[in-house]
N, C-alpha and C. Protein backbone atom coordinates (compact mmCIF):
# COMPACT_ATOMS: atom_id res chain seq x y z
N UNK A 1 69.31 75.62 89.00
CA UNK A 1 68.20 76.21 89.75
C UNK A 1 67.09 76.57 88.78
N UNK A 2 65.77 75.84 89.31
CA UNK A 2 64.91 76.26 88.54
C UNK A 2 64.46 77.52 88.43
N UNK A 3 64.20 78.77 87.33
CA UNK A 3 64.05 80.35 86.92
C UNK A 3 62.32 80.17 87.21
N UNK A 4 61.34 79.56 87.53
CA UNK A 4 60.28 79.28 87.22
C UNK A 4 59.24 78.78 88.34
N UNK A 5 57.93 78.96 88.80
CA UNK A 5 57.35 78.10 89.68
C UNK A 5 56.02 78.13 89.37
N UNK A 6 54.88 77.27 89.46
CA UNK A 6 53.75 77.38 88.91
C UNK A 6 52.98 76.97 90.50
N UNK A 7 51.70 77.71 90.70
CA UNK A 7 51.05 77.96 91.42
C UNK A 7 49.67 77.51 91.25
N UNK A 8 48.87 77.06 92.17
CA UNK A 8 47.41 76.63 91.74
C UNK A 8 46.73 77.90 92.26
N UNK A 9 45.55 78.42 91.19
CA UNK A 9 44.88 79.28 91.40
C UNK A 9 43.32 78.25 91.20
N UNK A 10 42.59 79.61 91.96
CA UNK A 10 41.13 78.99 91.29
C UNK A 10 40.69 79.25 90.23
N UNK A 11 41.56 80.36 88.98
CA UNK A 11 41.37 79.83 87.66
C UNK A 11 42.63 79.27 86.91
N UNK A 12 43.42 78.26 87.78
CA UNK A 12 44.13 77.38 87.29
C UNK A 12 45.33 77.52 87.38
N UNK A 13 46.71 76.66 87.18
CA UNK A 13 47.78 77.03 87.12
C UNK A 13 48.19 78.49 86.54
N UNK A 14 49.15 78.16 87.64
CA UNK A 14 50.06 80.10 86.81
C UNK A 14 51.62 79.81 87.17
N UNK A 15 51.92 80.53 86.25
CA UNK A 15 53.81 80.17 86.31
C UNK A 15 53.93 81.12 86.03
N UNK A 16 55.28 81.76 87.12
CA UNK A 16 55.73 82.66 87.48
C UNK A 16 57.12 82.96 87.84
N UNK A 17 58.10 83.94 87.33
CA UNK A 17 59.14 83.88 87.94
C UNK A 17 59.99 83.24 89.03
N UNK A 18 60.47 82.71 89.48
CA UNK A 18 60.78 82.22 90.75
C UNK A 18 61.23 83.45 91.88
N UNK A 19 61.02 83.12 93.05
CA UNK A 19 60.82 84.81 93.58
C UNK A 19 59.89 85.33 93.53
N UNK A 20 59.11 85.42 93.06
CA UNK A 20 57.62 85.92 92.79
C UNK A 20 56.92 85.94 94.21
N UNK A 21 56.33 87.11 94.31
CA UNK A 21 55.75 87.72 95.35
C UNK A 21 54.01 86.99 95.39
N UNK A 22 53.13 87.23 96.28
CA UNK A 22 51.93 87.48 95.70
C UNK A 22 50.98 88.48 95.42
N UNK A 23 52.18 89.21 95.33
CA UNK A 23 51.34 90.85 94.79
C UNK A 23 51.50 90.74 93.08
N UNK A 24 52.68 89.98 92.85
CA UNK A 24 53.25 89.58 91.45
C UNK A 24 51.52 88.74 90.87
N UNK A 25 51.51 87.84 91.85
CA UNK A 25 50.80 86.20 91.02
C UNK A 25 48.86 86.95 91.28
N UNK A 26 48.35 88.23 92.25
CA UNK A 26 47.69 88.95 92.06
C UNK A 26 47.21 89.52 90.83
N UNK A 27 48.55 90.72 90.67
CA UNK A 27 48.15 91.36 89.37
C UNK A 27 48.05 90.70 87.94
N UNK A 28 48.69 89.25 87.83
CA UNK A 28 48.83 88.58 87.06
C UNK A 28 46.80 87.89 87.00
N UNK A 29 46.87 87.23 87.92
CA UNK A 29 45.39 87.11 87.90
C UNK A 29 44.11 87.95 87.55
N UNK A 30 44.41 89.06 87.96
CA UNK A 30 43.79 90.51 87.66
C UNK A 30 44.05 91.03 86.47
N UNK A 31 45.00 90.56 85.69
CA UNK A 31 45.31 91.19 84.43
C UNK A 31 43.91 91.13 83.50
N UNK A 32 42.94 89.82 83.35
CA UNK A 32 42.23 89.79 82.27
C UNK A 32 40.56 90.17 83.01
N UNK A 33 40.47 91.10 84.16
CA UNK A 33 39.47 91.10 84.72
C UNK A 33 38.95 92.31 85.25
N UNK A 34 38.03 92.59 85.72
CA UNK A 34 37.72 94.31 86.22
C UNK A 34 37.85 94.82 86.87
N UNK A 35 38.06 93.57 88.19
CA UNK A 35 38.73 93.10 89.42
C UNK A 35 39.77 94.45 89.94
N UNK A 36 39.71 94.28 91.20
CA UNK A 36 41.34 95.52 91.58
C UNK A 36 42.08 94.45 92.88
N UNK A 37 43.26 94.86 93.05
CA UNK A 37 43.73 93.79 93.90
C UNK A 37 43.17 94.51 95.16
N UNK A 38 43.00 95.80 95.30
CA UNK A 38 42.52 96.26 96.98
C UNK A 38 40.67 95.81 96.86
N UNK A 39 40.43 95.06 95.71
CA UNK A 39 38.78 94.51 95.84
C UNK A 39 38.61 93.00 96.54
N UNK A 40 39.88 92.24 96.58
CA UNK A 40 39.83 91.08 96.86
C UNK A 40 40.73 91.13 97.99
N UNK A 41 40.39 89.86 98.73
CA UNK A 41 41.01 88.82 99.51
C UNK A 41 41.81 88.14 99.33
N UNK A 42 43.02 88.23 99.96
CA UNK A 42 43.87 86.85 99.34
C UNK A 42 44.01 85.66 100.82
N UNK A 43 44.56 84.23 100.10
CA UNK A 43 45.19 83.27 101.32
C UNK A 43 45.90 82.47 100.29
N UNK A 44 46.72 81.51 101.23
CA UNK A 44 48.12 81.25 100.18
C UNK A 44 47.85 79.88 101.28
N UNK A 45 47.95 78.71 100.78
CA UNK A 45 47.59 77.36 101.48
C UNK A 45 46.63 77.72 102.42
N UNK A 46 45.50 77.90 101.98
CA UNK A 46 44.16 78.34 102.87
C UNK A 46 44.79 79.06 104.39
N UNK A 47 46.01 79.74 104.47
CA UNK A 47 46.16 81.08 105.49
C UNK A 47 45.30 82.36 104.69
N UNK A 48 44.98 83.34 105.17
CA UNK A 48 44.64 84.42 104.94
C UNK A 48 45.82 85.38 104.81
N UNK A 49 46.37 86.38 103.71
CA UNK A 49 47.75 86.87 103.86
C UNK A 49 46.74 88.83 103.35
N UNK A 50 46.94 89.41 104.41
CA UNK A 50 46.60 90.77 104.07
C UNK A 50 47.35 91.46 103.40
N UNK A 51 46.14 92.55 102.85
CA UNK A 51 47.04 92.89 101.70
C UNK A 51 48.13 94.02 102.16
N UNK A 52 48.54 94.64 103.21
CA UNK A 52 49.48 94.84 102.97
C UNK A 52 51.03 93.66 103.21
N UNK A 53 50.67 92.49 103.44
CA UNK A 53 51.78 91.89 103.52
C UNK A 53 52.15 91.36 101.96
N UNK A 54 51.16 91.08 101.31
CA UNK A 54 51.15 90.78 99.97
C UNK A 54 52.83 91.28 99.15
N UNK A 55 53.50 92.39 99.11
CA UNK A 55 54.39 92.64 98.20
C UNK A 55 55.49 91.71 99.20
N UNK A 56 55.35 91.22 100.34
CA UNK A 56 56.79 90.75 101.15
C UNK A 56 56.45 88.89 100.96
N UNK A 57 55.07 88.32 100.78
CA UNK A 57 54.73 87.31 100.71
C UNK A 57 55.60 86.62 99.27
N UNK A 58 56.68 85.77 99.76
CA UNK A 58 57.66 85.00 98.40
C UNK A 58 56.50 83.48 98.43
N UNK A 59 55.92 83.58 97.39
CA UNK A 59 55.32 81.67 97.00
C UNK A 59 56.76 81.20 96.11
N UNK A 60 56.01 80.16 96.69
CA UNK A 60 57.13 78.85 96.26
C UNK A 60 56.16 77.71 95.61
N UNK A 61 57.26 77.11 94.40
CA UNK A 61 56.49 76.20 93.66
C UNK A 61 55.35 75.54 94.38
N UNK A 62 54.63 75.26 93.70
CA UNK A 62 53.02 74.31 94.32
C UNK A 62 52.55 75.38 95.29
N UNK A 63 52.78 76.57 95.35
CA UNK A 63 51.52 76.93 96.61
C UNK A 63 50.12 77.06 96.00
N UNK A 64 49.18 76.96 97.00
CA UNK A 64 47.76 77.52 96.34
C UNK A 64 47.91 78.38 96.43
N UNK A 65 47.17 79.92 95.53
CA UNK A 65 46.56 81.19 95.76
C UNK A 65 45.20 81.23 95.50
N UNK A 66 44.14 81.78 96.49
CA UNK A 66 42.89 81.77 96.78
C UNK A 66 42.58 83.49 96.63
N UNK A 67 41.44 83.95 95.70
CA UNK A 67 41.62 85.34 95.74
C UNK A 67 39.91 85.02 95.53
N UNK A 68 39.32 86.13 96.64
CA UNK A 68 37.31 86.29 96.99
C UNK A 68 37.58 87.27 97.54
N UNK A 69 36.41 87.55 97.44
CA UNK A 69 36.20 88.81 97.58
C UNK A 69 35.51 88.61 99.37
N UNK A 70 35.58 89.82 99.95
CA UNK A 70 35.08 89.81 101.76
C UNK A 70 33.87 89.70 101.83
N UNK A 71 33.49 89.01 103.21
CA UNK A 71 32.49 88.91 103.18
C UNK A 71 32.46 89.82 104.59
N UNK A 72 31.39 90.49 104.70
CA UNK A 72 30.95 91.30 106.05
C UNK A 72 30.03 91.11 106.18
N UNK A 73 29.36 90.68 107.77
CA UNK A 73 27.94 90.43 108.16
C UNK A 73 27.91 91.25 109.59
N UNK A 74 26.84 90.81 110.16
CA UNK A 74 26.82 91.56 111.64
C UNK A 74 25.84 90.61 112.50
């Protein structure tokens, strides 16, 4: 069994534990930035996944993760 799974982000692959949440492959993205994870948006194969579902969300090898920020209009 592979220990490992790598993910496409929009700043590029990420490999990650296997099991890995996307609250995991979040803070990992957020690590080198000013960013907060309650500042962004997430979607996982272009679904939208809110953030409180985020710590129960398991990715699996090859998913996309998409992280922007909201947009609000009226």
């Amino acid at each position: 069994m592979n220990d490992k799974i790598t993910i496409q982000t929009d700043h590029g692959p990420l490999t990650l534990p296997a099991g890995a949440t996307l609250e995991t492959a979040i803070a990992a993205l957020l690590a080198t930035s000013t960013g907060s994870a309650q500042s962004v948006a997430t979607a996982v194969n272009g679904q939208f996944v809110p953030r409180h579902a985020r710590a129960q969300h398991r990715l699996v090898d090859g998913d996309t993760v998409l992280c922007f920020s909201p947009i609000t209009g009226g």
